[in-house]
Structures are given as C-alpha cells and as structure tokens.
N, C-alpha and C. Protein backbone atom coordinates (compact mmCIF):
# COMPACT_ATOMS: atom_id res chain seq x y z
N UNK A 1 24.18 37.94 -68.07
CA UNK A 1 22.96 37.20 -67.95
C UNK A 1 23.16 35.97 -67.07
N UNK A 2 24.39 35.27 -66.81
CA UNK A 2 24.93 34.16 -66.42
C UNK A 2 24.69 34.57 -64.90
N UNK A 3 25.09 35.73 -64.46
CA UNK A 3 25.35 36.10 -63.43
C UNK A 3 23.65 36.31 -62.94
N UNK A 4 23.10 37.46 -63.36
CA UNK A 4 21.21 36.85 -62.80
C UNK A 4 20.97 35.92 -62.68
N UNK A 5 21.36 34.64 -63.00
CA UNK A 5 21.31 33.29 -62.88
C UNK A 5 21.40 33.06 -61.75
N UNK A 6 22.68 32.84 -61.61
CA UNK A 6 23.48 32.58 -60.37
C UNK A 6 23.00 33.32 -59.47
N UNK A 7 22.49 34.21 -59.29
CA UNK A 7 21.78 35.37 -58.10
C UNK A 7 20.59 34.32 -57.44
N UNK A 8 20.08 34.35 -59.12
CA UNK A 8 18.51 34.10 -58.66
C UNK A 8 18.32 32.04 -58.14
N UNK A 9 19.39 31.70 -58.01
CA UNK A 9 19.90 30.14 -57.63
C UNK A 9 20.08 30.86 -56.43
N UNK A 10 21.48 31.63 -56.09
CA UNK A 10 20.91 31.45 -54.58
C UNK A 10 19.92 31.91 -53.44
N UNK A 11 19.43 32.93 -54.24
CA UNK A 11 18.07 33.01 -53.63
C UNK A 11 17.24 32.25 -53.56
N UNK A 12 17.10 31.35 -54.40
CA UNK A 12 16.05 29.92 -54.27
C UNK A 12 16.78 29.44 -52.96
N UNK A 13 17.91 28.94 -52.80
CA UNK A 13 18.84 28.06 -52.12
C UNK A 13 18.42 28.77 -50.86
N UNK A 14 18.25 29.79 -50.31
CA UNK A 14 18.60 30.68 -49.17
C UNK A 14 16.69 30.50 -48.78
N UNK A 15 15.79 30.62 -49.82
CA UNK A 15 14.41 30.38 -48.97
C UNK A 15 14.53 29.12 -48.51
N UNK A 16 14.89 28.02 -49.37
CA UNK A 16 14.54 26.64 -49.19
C UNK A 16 15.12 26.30 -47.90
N UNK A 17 16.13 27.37 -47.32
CA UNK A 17 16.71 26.46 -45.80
C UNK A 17 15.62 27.42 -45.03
N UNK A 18 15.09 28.28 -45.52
CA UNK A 18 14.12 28.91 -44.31
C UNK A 18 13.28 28.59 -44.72
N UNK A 19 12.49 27.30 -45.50
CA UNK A 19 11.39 26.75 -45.00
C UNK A 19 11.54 25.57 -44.60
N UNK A 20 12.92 25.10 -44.48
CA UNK A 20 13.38 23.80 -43.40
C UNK A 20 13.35 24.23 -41.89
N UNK A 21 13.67 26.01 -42.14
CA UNK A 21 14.15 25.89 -40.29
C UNK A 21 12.35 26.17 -40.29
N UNK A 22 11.77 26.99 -41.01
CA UNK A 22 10.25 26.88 -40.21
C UNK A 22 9.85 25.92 -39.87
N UNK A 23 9.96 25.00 -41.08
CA UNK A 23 9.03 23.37 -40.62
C UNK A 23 9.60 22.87 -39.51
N UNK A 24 10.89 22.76 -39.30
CA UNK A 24 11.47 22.00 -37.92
C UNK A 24 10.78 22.68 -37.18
N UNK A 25 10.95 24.12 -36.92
CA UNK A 25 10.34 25.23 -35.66
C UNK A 25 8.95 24.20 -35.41
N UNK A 26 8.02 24.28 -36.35
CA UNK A 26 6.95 24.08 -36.34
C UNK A 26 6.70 21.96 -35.64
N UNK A 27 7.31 21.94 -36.82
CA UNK A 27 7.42 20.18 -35.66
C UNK A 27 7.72 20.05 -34.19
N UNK A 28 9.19 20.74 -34.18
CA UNK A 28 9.10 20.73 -32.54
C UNK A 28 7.69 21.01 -31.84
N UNK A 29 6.93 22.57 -32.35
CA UNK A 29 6.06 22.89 -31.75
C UNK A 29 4.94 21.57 -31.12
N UNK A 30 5.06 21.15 -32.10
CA UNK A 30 3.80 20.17 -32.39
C UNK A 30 4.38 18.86 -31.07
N UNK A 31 5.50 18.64 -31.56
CA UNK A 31 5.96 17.57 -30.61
C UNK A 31 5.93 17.60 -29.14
N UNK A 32 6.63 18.98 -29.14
CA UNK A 32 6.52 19.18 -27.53
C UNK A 32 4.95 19.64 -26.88
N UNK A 33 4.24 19.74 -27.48
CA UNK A 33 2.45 19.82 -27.09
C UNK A 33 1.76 18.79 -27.42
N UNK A 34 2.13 17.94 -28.24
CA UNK A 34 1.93 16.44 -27.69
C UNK A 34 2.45 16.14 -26.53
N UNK A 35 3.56 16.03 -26.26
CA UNK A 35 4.54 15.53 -25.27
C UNK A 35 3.72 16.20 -23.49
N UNK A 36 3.26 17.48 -24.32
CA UNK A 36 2.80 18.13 -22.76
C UNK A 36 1.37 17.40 -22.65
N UNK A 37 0.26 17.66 -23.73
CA UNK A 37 -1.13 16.85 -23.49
C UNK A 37 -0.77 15.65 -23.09
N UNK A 38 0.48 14.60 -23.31
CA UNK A 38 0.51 13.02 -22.94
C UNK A 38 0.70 13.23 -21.53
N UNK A 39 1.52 13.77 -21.56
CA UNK A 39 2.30 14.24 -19.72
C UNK A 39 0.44 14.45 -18.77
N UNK A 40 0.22 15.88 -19.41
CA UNK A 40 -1.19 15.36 -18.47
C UNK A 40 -1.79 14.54 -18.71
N UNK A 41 -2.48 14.02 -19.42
CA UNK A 41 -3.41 12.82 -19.28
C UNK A 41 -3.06 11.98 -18.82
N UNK A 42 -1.88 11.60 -18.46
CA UNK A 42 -1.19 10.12 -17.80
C UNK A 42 -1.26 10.65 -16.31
N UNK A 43 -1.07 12.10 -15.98
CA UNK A 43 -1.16 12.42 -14.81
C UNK A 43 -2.88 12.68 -14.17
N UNK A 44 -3.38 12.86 -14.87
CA UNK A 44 -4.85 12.59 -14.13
C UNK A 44 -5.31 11.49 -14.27
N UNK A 45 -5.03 10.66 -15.00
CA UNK A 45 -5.50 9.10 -15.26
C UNK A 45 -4.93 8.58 -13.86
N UNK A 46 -3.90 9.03 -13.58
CA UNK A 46 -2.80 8.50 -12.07
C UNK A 46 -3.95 9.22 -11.24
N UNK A 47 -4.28 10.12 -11.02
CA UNK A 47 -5.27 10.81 -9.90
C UNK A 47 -6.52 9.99 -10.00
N UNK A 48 -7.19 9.85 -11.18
CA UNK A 48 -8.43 9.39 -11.08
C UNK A 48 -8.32 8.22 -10.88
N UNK A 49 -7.66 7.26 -10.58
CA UNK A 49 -6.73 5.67 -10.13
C UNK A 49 -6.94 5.54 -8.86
N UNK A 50 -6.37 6.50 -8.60
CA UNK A 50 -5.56 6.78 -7.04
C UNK A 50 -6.76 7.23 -6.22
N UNK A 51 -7.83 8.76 -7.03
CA UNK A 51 -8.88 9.01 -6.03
C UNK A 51 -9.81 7.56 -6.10
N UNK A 52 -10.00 7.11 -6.75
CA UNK A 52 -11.08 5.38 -7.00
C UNK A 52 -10.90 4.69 -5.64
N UNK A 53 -9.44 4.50 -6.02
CA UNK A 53 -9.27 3.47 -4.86
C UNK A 53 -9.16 3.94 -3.66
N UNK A 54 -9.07 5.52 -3.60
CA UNK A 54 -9.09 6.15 -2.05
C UNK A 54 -10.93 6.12 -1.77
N UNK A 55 -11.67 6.63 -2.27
CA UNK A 55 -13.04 6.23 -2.46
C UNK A 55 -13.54 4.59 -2.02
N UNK A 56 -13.08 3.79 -2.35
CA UNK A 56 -13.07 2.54 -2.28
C UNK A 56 -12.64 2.07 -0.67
N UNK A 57 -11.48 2.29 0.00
CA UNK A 57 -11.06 2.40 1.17
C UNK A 57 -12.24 3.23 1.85
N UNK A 58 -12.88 3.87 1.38
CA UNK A 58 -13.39 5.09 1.99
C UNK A 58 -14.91 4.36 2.29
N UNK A 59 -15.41 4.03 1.58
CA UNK A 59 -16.59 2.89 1.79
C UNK A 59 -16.00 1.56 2.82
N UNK A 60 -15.12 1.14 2.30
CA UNK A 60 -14.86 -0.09 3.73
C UNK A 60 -14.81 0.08 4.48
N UNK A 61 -14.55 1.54 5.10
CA UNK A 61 -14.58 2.24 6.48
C UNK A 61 -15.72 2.18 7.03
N UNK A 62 -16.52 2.67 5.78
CA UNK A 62 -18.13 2.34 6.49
C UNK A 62 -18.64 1.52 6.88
N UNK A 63 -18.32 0.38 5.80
CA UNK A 63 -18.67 -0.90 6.24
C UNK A 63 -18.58 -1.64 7.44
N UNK A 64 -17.01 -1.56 7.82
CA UNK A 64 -16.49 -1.73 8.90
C UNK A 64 -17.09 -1.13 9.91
N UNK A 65 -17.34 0.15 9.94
CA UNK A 65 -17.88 0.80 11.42
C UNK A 65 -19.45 0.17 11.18
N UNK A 66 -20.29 -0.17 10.57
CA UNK A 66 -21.76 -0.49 10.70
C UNK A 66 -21.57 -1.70 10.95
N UNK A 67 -20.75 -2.32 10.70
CA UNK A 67 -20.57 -4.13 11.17
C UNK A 67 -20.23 -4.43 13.04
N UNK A 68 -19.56 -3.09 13.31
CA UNK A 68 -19.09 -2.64 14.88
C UNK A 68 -20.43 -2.25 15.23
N UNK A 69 -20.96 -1.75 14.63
CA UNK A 69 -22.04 -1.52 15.29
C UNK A 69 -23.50 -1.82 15.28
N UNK A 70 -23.54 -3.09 14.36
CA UNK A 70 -24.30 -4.10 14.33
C UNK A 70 -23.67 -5.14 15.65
N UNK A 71 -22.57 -5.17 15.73
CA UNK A 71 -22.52 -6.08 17.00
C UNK A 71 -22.87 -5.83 17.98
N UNK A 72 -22.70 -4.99 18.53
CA UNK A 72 -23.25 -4.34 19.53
C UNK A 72 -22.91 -2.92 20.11
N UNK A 73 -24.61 -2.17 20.39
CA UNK A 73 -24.28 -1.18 20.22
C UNK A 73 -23.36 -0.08 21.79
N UNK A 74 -23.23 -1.09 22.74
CA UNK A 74 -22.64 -0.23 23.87
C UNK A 74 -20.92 -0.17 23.55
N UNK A 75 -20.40 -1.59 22.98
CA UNK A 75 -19.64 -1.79 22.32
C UNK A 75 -18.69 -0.50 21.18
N UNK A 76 -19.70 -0.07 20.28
CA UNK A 76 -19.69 0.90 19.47
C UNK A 76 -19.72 1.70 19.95
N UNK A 77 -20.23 2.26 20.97
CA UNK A 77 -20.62 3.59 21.42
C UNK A 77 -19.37 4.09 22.35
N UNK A 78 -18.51 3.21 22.45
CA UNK A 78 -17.17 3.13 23.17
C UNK A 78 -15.92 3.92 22.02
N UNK A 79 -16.67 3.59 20.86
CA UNK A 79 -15.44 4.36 19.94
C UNK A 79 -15.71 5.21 19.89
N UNK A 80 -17.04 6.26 19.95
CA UNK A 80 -17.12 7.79 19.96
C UNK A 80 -17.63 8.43 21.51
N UNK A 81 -17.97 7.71 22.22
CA UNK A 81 -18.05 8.08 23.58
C UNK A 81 -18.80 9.42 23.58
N UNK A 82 -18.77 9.90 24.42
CA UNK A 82 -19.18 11.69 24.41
C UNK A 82 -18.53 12.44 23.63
N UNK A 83 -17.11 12.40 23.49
CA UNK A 83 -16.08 13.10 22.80
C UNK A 83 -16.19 12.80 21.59
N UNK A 84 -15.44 13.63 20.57
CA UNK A 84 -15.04 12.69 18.94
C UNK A 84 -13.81 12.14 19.59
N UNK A 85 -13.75 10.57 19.35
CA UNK A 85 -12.85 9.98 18.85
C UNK A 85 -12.02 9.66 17.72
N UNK A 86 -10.90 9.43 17.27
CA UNK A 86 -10.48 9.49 15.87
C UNK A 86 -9.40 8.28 15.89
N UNK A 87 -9.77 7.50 15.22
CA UNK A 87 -9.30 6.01 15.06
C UNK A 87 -8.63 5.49 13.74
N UNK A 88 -7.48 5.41 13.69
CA UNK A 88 -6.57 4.58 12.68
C UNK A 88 -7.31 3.33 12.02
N UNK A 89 -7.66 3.27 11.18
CA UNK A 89 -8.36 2.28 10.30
C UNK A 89 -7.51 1.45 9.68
N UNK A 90 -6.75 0.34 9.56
CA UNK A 90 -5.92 -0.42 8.51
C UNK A 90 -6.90 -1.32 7.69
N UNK A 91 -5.68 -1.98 6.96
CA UNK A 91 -6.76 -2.63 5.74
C UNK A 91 -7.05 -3.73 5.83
N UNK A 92 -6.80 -4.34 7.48
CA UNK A 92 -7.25 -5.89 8.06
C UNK A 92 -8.32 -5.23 8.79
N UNK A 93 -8.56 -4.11 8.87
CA UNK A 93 -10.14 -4.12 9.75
C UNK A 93 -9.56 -3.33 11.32
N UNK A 94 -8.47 -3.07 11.11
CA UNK A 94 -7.89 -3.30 12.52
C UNK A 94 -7.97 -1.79 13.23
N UNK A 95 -8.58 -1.79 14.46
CA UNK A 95 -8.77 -0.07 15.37
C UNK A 95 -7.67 0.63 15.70
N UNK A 96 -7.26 1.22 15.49
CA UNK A 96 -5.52 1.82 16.56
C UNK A 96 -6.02 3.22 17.05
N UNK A 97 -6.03 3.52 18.28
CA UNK A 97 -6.57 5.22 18.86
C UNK A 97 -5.45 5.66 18.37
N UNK A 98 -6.28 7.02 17.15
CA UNK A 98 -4.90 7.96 16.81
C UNK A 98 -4.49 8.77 17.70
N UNK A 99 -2.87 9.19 17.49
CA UNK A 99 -1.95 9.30 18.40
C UNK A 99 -1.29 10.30 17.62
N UNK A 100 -1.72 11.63 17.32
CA UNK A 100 -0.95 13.05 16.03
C UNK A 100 -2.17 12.36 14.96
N UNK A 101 -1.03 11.86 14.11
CA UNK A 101 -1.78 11.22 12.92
C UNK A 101 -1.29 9.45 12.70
N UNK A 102 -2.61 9.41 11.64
CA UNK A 102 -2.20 7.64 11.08
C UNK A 102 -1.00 7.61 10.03
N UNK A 103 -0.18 6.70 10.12
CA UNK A 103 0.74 6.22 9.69
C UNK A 103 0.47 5.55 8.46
N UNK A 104 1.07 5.75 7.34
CA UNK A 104 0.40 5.29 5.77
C UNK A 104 -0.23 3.43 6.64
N UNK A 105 -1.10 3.27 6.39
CA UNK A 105 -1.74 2.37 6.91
C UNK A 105 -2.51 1.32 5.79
N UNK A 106 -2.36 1.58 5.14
CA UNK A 106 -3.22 0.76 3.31
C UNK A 106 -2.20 0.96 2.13
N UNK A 107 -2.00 -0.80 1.90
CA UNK A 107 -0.91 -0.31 0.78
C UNK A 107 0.26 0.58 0.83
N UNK A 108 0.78 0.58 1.91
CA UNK A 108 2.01 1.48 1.47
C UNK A 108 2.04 2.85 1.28
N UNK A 109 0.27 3.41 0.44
CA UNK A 109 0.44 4.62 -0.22
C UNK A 109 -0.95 5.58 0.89
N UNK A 110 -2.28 4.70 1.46
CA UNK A 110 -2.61 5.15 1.84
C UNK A 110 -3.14 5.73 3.26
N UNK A 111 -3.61 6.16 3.86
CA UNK A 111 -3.88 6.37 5.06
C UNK A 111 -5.47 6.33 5.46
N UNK A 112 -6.33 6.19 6.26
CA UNK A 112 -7.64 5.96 6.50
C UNK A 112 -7.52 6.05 8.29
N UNK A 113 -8.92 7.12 8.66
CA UNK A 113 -8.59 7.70 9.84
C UNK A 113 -10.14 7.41 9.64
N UNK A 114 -10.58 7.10 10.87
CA UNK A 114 -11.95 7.39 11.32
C UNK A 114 -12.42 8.31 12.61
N UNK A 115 -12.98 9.07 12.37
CA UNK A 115 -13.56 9.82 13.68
C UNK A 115 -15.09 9.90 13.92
N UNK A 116 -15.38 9.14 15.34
CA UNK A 116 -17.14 8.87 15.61
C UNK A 116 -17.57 9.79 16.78
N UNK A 117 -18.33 10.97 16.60
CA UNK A 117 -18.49 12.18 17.44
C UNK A 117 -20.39 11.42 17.51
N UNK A 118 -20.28 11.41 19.23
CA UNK A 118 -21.84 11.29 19.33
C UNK A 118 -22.31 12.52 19.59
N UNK A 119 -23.60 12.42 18.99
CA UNK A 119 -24.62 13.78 18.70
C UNK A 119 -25.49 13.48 19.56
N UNK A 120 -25.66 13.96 21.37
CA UNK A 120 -26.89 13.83 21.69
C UNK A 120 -28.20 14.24 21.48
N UNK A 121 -28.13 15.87 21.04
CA UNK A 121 -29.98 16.07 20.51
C UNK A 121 -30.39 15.10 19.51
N UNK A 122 -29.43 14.28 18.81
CA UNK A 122 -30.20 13.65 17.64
C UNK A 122 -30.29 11.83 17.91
N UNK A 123 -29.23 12.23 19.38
CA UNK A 123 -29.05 10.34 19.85
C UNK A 123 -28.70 9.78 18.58
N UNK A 124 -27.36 9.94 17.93
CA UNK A 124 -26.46 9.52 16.77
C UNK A 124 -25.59 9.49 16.84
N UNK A 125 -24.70 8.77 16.03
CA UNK A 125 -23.13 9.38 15.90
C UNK A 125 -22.82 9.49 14.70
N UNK A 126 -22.23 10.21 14.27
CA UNK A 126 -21.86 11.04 13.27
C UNK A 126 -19.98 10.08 13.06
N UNK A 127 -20.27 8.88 11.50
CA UNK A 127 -18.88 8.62 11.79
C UNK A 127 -18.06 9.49 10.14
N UNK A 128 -17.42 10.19 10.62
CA UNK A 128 -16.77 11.16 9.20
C UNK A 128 -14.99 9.60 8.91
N UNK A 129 -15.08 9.58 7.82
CA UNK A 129 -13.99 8.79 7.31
C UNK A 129 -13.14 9.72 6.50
N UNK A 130 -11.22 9.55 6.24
CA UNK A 130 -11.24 10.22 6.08
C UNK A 130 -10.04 9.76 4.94
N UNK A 131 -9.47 9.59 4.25
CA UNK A 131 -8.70 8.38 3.25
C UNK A 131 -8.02 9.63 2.51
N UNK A 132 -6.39 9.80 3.02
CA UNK A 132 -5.31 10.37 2.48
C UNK A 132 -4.65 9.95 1.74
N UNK A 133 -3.62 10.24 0.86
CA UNK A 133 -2.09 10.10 0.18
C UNK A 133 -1.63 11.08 -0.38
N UNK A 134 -0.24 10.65 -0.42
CA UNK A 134 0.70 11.76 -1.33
C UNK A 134 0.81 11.31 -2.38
N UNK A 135 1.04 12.35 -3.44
CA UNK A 135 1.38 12.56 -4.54
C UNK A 135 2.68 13.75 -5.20
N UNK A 136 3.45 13.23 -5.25
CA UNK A 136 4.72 14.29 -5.31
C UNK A 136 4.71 14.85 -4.33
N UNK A 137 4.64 16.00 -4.00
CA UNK A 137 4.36 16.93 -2.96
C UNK A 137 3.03 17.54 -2.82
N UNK A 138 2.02 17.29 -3.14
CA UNK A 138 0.80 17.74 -2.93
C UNK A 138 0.26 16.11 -1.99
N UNK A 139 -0.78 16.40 -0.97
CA UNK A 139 -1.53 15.50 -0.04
C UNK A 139 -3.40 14.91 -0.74
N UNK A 140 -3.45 14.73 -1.21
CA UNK A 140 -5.00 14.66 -1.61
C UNK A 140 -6.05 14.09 -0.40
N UNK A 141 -6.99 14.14 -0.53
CA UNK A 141 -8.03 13.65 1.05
C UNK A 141 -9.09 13.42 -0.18
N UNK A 142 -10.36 12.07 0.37
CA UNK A 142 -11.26 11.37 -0.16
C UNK A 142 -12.28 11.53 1.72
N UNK A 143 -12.78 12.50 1.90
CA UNK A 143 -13.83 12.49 3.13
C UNK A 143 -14.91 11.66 2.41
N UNK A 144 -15.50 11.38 3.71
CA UNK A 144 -17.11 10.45 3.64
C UNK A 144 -17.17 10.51 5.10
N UNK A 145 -18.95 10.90 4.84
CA UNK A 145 -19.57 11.07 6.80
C UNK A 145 -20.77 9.73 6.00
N UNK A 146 -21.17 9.80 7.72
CA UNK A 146 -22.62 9.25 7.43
C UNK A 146 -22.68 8.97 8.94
N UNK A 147 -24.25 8.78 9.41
CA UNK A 147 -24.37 8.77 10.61
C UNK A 147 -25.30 7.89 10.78
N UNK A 148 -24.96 7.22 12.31
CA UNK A 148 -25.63 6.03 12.43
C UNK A 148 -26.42 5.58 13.75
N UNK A 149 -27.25 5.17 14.15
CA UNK A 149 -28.34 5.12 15.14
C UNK A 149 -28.47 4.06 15.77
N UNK A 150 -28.95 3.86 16.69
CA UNK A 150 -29.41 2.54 17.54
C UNK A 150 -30.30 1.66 17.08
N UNK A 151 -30.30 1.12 15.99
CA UNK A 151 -31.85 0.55 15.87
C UNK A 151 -32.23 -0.86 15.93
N UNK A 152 -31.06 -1.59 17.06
CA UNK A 152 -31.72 -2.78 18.02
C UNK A 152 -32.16 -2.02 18.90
C-alpha cells in the first residue's frame, strides 16, 4: 500500500514540472509578442515623425517657390524655363541646379528637390516638390505639386 503511495507522489511530482514548463512556454509566448507589438509601434511612431516632418519641408518648398515668384515673375520663370528644371532646395532657402541628385540637404537626414516644368497651353508652371530620406535600407519620398500663374 506504501508503495501506491509513493507511485502516486511521483506522478503528482512529474505533472507539476509539466505545468511549470507549460507556463514558462506560455510566458515566453506572451513576452516575445509584446516585445514584437513594442518593436512595431516604436517603428511607425519613427515613420509617422519622420513622414511629418518630411511633409513639413515639403510645404516650405512651396512657400519658398511662391515667395520667388511673388518677386518677380521673369525672375521665376528662369527656374523652369521651357524645360523642367530640377533644383536642390536646402533649409536656408538656398537654389543649387541639380547635378544626378541632391545631397542630404535638411538636417543631416533629409533631402528636398524641386522641379518647375512650364505648361504653355495652360501659361503655368507646374512646381512638383519632392522631400526624401533613408531609413535602414528602405528610401521613403513625401511628393507635393501645385501650380502657379502670373497674376501681376
């Protein structure tokens, strides 16, 4: 009778470590899918950061070219000429004729290219902006057009 005893002890003994290794199994589970949902959300929070402020650059471009071309418009009409032109934008305001491509030009991280193609049937120019960066190895782009007219 001593001995059914002793059986039935270590059979208790022998579940109780297999519902330690389940629960660990199961914690890890849990941990490392936290660990993965934190991982992304910190990584699109970084994108949605990053596209803002490329957006943001992406409007000063505009700004900048309607202020060029509030000054005057023969002036302006020199940056898109007949041809598209495509112009290096920095973050002092400053023109550079691109030459391949722009050189991280904003902050360190981003790039901002402008290109002003005049449209004669519509007597416009068409200025497309165009606000790059890297991210690990993927390139992201923030485009913005808008087109603009003579109207002194």
């Amino acid at each position: 009778m001593k001995k059914n005893q002793h059986n039935h002890s270590e059979y208790q003994s022998g579940q109780t470590l297999a519902e330690v290794v389940v629960a660990i199994g199961v914690v890890v589970l849990l941990v490392t899918g936290l660990i993965f949902g934190t991982s992304v959300t910190l990584k699109a929070s970084q994108y949605g950061k990053a596209r803002s402020q490329a957006v943001q650059y992406a409007q000063e471009a505009i700004e900048v070219t309607r202020n060029l071309r509030d000054s005057g418009w023969t002036t302006f009409f020199t940056y898109g000429g007949v041809s598209p032109l495509s112009w290096c934008l920095n973050k002092a305001g400053v023109w550079t004729a691109m030459s391949g491509s722009c050189s991280t030009n904003i902050d360190t991280v981003y790039t901002r290219t402008v290109t002003l193609t005049w449209i004669e049937i519509d007597k416009k120019m068409k200025v497309d902006v165009v606000v790059s960066w890297i991210d690990g190895n993927k390139t992201f782009t923030v485009p913005v057009t808008t087109y603009f007219t003579q109207w002194k």
